[in-house]
C-alpha atoms as a PDB file:
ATOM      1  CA  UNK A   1     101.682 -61.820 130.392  1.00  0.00           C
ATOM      2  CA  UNK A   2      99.974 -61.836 126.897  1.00  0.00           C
ATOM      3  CA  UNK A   3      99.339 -65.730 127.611  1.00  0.00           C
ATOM      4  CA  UNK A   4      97.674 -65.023 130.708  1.00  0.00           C
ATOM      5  CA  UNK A   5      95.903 -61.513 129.263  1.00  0.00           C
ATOM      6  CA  UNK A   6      94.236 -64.126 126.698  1.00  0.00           C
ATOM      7  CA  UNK A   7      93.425 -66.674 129.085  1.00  0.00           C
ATOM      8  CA  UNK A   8      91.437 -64.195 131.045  1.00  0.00           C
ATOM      9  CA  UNK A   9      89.724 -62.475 128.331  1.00  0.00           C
ATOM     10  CA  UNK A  10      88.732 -66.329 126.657  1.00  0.00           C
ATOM     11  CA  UNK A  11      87.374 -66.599 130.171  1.00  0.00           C
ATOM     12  CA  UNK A  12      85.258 -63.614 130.294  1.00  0.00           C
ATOM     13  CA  UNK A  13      83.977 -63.991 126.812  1.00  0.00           C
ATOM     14  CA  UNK A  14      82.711 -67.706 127.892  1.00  0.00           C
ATOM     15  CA  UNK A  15      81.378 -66.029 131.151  1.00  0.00           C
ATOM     16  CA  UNK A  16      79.642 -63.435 129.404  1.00  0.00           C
ATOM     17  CA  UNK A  17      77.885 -65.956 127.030  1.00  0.00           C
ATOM     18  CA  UNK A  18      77.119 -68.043 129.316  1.00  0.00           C
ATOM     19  CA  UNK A  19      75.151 -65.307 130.676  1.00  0.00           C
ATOM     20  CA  UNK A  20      73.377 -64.417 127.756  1.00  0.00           C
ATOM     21  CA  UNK A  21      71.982 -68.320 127.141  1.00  0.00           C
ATOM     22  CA  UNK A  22      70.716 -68.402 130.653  1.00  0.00           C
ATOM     23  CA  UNK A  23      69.243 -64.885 131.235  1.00  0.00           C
ATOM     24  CA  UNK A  24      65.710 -66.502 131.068  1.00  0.00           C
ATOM     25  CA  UNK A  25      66.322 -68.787 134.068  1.00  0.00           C
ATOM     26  CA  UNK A  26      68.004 -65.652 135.641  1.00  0.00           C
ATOM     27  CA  UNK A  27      64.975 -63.016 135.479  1.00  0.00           C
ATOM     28  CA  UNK A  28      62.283 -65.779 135.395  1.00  0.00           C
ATOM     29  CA  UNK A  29      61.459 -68.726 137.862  1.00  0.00           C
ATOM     30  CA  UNK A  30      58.227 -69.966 137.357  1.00  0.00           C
ATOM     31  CA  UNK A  31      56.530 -71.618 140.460  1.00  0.00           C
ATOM     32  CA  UNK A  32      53.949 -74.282 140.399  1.00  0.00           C
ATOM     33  CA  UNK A  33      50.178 -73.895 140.558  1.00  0.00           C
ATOM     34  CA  UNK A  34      48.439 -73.510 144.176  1.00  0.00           C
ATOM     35  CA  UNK A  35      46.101 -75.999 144.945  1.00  0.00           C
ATOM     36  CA  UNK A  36      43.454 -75.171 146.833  1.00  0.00           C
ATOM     37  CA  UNK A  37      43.444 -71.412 146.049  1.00  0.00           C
ATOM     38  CA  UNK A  38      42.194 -69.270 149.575  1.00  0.00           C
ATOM     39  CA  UNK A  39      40.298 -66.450 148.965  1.00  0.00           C
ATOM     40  CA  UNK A  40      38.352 -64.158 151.920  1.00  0.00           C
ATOM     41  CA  UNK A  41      35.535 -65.527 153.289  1.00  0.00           C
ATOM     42  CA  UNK A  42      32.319 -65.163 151.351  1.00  0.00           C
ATOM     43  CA  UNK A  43      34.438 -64.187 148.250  1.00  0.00           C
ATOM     44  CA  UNK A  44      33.736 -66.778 144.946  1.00  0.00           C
ATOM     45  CA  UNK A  45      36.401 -67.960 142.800  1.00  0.00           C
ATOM     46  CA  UNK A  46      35.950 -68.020 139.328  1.00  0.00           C
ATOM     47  CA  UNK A  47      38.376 -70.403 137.474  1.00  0.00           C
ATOM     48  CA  UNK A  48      39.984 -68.840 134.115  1.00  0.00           C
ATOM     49  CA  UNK A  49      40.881 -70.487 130.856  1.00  0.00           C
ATOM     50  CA  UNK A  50      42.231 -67.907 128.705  1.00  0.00           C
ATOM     51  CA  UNK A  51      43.466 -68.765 125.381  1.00  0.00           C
ATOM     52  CA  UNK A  52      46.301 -66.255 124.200  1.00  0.00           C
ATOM     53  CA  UNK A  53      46.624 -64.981 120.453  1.00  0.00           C
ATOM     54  CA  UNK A  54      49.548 -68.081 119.796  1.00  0.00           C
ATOM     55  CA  UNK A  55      47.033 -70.501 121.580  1.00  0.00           C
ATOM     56  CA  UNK A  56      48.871 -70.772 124.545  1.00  0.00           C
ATOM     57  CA  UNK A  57      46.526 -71.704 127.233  1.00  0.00           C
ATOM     58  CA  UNK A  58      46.781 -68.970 130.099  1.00  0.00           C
ATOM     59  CA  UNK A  59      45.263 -70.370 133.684  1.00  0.00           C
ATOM     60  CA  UNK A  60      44.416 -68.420 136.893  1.00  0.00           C
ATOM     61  CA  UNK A  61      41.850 -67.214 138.894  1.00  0.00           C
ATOM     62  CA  UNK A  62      38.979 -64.388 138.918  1.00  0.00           C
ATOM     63  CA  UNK A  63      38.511 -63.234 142.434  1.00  0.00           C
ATOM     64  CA  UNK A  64      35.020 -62.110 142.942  1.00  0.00           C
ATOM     65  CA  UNK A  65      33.926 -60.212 146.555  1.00  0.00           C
ATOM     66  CA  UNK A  66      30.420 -60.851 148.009  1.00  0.00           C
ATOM     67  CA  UNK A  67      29.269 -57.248 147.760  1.00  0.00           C
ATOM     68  CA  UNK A  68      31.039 -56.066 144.929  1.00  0.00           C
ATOM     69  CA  UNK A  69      30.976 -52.469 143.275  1.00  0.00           C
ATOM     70  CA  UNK A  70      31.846 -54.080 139.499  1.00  0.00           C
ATOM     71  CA  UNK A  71      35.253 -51.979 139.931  1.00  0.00           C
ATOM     72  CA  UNK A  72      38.671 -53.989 139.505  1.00  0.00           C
ATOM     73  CA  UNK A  73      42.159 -54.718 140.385  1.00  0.00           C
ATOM     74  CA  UNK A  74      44.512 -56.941 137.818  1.00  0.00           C
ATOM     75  CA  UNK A  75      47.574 -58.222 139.746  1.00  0.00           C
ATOM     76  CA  UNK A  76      51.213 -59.023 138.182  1.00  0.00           C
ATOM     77  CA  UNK A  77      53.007 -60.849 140.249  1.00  0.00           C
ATOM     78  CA  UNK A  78      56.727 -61.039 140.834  1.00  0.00           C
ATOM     79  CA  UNK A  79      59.281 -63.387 138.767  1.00  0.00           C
ATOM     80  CA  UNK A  80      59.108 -65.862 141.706  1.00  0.00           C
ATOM     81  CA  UNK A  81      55.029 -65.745 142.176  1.00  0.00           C
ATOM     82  CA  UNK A  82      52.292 -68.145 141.735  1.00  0.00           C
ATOM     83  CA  UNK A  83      49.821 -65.243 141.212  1.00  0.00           C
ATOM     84  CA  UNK A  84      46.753 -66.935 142.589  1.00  0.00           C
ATOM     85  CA  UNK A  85      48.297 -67.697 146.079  1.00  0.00           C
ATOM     86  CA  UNK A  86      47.796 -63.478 146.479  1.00  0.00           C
ATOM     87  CA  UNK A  87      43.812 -63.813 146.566  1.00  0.00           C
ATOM     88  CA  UNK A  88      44.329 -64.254 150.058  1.00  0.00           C
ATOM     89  CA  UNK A  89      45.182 -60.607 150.148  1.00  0.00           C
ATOM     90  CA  UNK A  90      42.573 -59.247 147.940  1.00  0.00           C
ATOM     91  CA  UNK A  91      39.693 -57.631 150.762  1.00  0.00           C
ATOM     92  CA  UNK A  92      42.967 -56.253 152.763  1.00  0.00           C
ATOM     93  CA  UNK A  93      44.071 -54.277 149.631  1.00  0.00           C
ATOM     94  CA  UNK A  94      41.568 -53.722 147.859  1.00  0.00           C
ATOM     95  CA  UNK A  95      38.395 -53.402 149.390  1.00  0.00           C
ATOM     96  CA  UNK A  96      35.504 -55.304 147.902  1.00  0.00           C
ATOM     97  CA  UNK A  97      36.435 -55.471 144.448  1.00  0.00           C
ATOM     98  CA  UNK A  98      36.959 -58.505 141.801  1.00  0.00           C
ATOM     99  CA  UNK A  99      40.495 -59.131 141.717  1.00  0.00           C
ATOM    100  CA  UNK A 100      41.933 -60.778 138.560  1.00  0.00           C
ATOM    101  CA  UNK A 101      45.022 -62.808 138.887  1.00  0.00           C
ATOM    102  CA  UNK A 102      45.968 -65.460 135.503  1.00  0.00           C
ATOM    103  CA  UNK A 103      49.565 -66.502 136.045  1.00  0.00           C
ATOM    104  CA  UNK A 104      52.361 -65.583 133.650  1.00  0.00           C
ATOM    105  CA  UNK A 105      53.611 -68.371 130.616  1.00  0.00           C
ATOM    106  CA  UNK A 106      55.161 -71.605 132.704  1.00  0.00           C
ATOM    107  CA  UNK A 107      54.162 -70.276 135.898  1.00  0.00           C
ATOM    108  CA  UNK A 108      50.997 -72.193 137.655  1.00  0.00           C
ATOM    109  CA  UNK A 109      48.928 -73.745 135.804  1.00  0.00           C
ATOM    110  CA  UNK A 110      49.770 -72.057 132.113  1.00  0.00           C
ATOM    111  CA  UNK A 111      51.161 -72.886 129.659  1.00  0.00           C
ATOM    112  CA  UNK A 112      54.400 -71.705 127.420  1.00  0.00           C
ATOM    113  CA  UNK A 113      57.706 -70.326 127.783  1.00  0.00           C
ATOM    114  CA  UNK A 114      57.490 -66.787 129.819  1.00  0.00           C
ATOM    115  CA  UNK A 115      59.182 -63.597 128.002  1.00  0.00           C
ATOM    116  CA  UNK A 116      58.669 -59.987 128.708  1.00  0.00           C
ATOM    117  CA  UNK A 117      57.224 -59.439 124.981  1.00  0.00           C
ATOM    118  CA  UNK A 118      54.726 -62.408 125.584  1.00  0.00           C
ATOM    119  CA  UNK A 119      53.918 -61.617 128.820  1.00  0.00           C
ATOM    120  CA  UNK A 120      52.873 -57.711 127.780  1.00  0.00           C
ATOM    121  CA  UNK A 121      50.738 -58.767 125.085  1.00  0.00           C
ATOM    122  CA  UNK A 122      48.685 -61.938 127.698  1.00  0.00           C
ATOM    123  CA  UNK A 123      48.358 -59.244 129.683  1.00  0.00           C
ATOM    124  CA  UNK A 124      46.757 -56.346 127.281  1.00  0.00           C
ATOM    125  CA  UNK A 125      44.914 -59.031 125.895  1.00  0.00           C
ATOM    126  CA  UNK A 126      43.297 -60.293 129.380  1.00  0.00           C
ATOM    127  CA  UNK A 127      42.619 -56.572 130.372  1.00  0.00           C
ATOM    128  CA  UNK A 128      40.313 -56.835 127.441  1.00  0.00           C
ATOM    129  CA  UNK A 129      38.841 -59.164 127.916  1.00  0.00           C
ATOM    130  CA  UNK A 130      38.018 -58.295 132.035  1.00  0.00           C
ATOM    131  CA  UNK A 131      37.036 -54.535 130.625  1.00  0.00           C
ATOM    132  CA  UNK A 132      33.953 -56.847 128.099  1.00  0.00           C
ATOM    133  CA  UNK A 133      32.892 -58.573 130.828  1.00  0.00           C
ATOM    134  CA  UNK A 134      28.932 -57.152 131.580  1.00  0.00           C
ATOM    135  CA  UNK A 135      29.590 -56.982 135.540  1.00  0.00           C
ATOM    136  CA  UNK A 136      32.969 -55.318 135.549  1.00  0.00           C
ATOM    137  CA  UNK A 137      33.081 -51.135 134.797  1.00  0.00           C
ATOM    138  CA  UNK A 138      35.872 -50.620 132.211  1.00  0.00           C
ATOM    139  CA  UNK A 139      36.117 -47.436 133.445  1.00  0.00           C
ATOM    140  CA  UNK A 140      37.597 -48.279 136.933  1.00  0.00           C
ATOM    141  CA  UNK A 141      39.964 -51.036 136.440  1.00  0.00           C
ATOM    142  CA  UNK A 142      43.375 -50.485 138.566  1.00  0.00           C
ATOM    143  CA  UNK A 143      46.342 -52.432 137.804  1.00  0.00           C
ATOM    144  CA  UNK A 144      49.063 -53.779 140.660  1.00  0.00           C
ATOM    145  CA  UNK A 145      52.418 -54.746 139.212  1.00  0.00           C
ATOM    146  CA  UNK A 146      55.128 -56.016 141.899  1.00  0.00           C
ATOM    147  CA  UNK A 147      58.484 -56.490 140.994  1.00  0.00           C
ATOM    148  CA  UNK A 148      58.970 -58.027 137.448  1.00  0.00           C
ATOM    149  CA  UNK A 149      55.083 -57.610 137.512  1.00  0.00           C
ATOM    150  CA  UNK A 150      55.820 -53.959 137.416  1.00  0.00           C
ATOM    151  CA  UNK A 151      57.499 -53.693 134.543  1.00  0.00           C
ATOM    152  CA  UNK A 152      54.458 -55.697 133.000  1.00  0.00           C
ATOM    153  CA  UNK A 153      52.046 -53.065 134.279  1.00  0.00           C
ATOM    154  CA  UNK A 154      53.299 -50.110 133.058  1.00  0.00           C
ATOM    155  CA  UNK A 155      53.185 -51.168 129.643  1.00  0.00           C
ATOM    156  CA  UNK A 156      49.395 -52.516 130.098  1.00  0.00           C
ATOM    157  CA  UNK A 157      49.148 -48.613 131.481  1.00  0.00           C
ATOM    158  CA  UNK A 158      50.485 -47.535 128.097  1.00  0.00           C
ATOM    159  CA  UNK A 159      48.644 -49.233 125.913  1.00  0.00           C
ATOM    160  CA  UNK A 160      45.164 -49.555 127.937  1.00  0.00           C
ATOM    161  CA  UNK A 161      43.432 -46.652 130.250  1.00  0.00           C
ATOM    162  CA  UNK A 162      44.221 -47.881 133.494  1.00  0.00           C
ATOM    163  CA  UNK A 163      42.072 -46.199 136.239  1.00  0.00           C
ATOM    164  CA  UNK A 164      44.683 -45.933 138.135  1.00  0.00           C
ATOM    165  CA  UNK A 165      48.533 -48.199 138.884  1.00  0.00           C
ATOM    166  CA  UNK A 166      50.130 -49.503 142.180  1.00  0.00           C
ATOM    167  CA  UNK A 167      53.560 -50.537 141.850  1.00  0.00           C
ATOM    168  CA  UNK A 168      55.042 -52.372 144.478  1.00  0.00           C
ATOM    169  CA  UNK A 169      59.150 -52.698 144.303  1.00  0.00           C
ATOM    170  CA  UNK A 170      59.308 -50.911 140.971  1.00  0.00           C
ATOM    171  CA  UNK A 171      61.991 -50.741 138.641  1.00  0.00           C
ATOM    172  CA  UNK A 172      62.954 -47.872 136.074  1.00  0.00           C
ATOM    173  CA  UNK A 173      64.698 -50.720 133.503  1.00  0.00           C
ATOM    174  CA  UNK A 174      65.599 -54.245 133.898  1.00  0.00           C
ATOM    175  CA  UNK A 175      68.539 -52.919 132.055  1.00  0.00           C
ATOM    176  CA  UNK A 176      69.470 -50.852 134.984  1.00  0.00           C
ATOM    177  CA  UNK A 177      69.138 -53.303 137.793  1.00  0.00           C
ATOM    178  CA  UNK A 178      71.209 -55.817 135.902  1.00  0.00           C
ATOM    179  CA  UNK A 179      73.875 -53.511 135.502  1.00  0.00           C
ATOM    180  CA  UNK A 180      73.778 -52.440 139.299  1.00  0.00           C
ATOM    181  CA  UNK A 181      73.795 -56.601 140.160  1.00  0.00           C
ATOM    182  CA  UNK A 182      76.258 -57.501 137.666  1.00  0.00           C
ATOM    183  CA  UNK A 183      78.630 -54.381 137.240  1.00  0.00           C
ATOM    184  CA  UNK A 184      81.237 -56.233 135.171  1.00  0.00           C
ATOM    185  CA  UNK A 185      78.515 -57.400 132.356  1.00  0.00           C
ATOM    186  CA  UNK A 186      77.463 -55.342 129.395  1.00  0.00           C
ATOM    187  CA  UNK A 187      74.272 -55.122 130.364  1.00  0.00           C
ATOM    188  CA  UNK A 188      72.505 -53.302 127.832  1.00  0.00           C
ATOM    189  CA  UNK A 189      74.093 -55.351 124.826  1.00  0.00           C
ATOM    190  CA  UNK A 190      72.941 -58.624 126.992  1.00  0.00           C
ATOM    191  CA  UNK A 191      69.529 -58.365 127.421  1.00  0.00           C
ATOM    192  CA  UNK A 192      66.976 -59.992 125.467  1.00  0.00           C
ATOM    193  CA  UNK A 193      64.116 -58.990 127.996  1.00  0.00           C
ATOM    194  CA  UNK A 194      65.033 -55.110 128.924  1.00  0.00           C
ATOM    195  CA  UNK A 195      61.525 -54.115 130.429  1.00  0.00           C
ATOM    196  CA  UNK A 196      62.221 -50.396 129.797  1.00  0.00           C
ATOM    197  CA  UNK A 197      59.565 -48.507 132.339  1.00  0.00           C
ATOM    198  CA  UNK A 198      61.047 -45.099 132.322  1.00  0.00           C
ATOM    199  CA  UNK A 199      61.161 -44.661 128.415  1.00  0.00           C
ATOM    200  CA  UNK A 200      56.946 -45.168 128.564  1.00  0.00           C
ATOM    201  CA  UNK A 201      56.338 -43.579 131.954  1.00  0.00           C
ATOM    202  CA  UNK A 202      55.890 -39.798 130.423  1.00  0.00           C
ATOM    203  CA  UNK A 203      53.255 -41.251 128.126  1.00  0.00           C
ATOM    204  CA  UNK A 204      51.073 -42.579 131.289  1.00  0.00           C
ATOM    205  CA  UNK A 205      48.675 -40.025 132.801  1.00  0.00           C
ATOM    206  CA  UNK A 206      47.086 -42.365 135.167  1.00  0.00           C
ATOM    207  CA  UNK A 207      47.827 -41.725 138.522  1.00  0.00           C
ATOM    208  CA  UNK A 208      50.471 -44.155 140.383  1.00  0.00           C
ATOM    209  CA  UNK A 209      50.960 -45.347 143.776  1.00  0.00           C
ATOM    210  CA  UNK A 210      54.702 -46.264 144.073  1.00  0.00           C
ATOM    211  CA  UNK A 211      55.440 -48.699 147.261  1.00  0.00           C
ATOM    212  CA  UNK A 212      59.330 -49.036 148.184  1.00  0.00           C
ATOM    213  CA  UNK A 213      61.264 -50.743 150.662  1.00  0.00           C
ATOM    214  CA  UNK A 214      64.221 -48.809 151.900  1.00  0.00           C
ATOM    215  CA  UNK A 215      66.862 -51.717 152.818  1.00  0.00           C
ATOM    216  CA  UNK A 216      65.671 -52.988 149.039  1.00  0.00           C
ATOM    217  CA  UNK A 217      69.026 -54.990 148.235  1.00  0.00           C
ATOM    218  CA  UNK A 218      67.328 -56.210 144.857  1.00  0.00           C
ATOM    219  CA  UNK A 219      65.682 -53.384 143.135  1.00  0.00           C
ATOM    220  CA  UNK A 220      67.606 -50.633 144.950  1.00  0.00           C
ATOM    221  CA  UNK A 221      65.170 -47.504 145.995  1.00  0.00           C
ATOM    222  CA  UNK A 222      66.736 -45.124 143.211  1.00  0.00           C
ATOM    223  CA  UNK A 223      65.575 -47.700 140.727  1.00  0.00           C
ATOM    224  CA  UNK A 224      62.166 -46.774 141.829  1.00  0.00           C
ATOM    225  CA  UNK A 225      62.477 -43.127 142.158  1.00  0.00           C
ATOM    226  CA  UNK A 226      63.762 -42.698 138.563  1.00  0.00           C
ATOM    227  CA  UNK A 227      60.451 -44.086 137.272  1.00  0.00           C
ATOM    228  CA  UNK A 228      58.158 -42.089 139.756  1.00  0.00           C
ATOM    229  CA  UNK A 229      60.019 -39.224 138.945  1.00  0.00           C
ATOM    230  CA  UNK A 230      59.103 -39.885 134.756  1.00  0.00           C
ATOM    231  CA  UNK A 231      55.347 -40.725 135.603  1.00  0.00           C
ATOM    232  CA  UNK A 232      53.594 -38.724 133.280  1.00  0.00           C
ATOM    233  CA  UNK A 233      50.396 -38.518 135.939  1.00  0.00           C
ATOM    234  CA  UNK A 234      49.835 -37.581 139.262  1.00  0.00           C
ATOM    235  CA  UNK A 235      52.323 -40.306 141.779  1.00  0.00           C
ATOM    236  CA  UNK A 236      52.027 -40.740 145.464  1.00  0.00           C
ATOM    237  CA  UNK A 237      54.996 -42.156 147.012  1.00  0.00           C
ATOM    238  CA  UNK A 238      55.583 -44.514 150.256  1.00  0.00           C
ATOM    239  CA  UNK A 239      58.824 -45.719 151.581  1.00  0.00           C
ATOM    240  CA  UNK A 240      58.532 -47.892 153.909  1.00  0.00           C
ATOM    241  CA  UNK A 241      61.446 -48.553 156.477  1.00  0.00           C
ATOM    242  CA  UNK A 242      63.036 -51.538 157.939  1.00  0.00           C
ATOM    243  CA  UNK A 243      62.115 -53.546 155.198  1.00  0.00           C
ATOM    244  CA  UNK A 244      63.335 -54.883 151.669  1.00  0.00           C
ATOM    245  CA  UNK A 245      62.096 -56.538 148.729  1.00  0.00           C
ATOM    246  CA  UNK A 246      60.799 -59.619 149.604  1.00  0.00           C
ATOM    247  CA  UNK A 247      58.904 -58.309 152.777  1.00  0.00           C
ATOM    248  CA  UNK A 248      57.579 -54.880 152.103  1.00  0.00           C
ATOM    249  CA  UNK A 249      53.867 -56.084 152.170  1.00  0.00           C
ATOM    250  CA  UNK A 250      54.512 -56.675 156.089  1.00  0.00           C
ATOM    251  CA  UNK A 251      55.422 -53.482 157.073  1.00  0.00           C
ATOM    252  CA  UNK A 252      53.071 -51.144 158.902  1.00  0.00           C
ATOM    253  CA  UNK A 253      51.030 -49.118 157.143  1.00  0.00           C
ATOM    254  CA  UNK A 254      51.450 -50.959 153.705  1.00  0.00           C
ATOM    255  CA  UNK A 255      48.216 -52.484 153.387  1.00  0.00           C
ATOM    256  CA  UNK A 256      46.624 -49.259 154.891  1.00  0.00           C
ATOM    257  CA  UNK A 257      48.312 -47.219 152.151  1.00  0.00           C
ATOM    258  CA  UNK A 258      47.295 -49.284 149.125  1.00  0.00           C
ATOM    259  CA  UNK A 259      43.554 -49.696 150.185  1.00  0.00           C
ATOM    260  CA  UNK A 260      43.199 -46.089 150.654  1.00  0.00           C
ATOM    261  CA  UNK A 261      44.937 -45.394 147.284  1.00  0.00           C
ATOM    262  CA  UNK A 262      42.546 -47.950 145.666  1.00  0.00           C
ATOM    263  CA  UNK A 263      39.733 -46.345 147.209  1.00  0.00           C
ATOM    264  CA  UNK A 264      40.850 -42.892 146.275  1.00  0.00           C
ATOM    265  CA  UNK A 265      40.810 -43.399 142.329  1.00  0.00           C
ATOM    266  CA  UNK A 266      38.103 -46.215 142.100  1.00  0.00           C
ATOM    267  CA  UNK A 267      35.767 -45.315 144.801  1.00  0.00           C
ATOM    268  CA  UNK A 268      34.613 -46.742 148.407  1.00  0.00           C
ATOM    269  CA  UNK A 269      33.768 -50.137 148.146  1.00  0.00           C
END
């Protein structure tokens, strides 16, 4: 019995470091870049080069609409995303507004090694420099986090004044939906890349758009609801049935509900 008792704990240990050297491939899974990228009709792409603090060369695309209103939306994309291949989406959700979309460290066309500390500062540092730009209004940029891209978002939202922040398949803490998906790990002691929402969600007065699927396997509903229900500003929820992670931009009503949210907080477009 104590042979076997050892056995299994030697076992566990080795499990348990095993998954603390491959977290990274485990929360990240960086796509290649899109080739051509598809915008709306009429809409101009504007290639971006953006040069991060480290010089790490960040790559992606600024989406500009024919009869813009010099309001914005930057889009996070999800661990598994190419962000430029969403500029297809851009006039359904948002109206006619410049849409910025640079993909995250090893994803697309960038450069570098992806990590959530990393990722936070490209992305403060990109809001930036889209809020100095002469033909955008830094007072109405929006930011749309989905997924991982959500927990990127909300600390942009902390640290910048966000017009306003949609946040499709949120999560409260990476923390929390690794313990849900891996109940027998110490979660908390594990991760190197805890993306703690909820502890910076009081701080944020901007008003939120939270966008759920209710058969969400992956980033169960409560995940979401914890973090609405720490927003420090005004939130508007929408659960959206039959649907789950993946696919909760096809449901009815999705693209409806973001556009008029969008509308609401930067104006008709």
């Amino acid at each position: 019995m104590t042979v076997l008792l050892v056995v299994a704990a030697a076992a566990y240990l080795a499990l348990v470091g095993a998954m603390w050297l491959l977290q990274e491939r485990l929360l990240f899974y960086p796509q290649p870049a899109v080739a051509p990228v598809v915008v709306p009709p009429g809409w101009h792409v504007e290639d971006v080069h953006f040069a991060a603090r480290d010089g790490v060369r960040l790559a992606g695309i600024l989406a500009l609409p024919p009869h813009g209103d010099r309001s914005a939306v930057i889009y996070f994309g999800g661990n598994a995303e190419e962000a430029t291949s969403a500029a297809i989406d851009a006039e359904k959700l948002y109206g006619q507004r410049a849409v910025l979309l640079v993909n995250y460290r090893g994803y697309g066309a960038s450069e570098g090694r992806p990590s959530e500390r990393a990722l936070v500062e490209d992305a403060i540092a990109l809001y930036d420099w889209l809020a100095q730009r002469g033909d955008i209004d830094a007072q109405r940029i929006a930011l749309h986090g989905r997924s991982l891209g959500s927990g990127v978002a909300v600390q942009v939202a902390a640290a910048r004044p966000a017009r306003c922040v949609l946040l499709t398949t949120p999560f409260d803490s990476a923390v929390r939906v690794a313990a849900e998906a891996y109940p027998w790990l110490p979660a908390a002691w594990l991760m190197r890349h805890p993306f703690d929402s909820v502890s910076r969600a009081p701080a944020i007065k901007a008003p939120a758009l939270v966008l759920v699927g209710a058969d969400d396997t992956l980033i169960r509903p409560p995940r979401s609801e914890n973090l609405a229900a720490h927003w420090g500003g005004p939130v508007q929820r929408a659960v959206f049935a039959h649907v789950g992670h993946g696919d909760v931009q096809l449901a009815p009503g999705y693209e409806t509900t973001v556009r008029d949210f969008t509308q609401r907080w930067l104006g008709a477009s």
